[in-house]
Protein backbone atom coordinates (compact mmCIF):
# COMPACT_ATOMS: atom_id res chain seq x y z
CA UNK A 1 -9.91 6.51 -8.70
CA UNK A 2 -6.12 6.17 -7.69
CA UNK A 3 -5.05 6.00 -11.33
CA UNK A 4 -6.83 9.11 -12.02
CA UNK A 5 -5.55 10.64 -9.06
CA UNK A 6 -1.63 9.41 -9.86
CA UNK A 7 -1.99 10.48 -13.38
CA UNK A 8 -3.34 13.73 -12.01
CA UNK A 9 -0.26 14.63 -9.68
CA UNK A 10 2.29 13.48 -12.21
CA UNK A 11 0.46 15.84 -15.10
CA UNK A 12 0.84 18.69 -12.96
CA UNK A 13 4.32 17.71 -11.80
CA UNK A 14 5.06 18.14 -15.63
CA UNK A 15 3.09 20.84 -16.68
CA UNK A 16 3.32 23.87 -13.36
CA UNK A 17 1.51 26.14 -15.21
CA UNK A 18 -1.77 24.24 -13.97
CA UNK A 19 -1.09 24.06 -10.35
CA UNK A 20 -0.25 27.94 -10.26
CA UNK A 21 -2.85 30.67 -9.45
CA UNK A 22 -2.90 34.61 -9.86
CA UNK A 23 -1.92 37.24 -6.96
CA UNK A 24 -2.97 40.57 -8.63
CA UNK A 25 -0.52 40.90 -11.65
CA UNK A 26 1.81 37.94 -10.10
CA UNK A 27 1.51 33.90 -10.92
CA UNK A 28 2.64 32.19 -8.31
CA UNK A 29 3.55 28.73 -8.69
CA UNK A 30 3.16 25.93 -6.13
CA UNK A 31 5.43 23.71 -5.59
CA UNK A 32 3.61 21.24 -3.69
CA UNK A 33 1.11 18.56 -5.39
CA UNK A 34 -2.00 18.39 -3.24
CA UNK A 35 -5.29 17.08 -4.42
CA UNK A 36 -8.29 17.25 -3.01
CA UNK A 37 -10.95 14.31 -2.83
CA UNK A 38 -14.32 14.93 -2.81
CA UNK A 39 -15.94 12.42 -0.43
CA UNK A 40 -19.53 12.21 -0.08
CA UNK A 41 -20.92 11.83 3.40
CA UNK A 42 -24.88 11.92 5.04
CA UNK A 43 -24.11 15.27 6.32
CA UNK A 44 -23.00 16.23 2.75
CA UNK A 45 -19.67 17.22 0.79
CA UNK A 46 -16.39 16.94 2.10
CA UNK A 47 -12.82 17.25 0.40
CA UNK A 48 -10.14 15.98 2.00
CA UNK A 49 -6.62 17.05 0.84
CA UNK A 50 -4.05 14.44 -0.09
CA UNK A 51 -0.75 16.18 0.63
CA UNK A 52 2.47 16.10 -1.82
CA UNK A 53 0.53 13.71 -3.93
CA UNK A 54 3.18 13.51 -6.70
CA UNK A 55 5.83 11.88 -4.16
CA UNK A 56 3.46 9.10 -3.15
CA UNK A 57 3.50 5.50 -4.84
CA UNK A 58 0.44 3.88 -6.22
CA UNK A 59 -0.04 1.50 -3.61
CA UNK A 60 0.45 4.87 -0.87
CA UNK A 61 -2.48 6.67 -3.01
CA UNK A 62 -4.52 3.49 -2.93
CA UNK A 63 -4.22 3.10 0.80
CA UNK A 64 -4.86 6.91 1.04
CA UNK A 65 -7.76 7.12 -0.71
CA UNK A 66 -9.56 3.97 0.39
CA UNK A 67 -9.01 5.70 3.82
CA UNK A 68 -11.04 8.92 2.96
C-alpha cells in the first residue's frame, strides 16, 4: 500500500495535469499532493486524507498509513 501510495504522489508531482480539476472554462491546478485512503470500518467507508503526500518519506507514509 505505501509504495503505491509514494509512487502515486511522486507521479502526480511530475505530471500536474492529473491533480488539476475544471472551474467552468478554467483548470486550476493544485499545488498540494493529498491522497485520500479509503479505510474500511463496521460502520462503513471512510477516506482519510494524507496531506502534502509528495513531501513525506517512505517510512513517514508507512507510519501514516498503518495509522489510518
Amino acid at each position: 500500500m505505501t509504495f503505491i501510495a509514494r509512487a502515486t504522489a511522486l507521479t502526480i508531482r511530475d505530471f500536474p495535469v492529473v491533480n488539476a480539476s475544471l472551474d467552468g472554462d478554467q483548470i486550476i491546478f493544485r499545488r498540494e499532493i493529498n491522497l485520500g485512503v479509503a479505510v474500511a470500518l463496521e460502520q462503513g467507508l471512510i477516506v482519510p486524507v494524507i496531506r502534502r503526500a509528495d513531501e513525506r518519506s517512505m517510512l513517514d507514509l508507512c507510519r501514516t498509513v498503518q495509522d489510518l
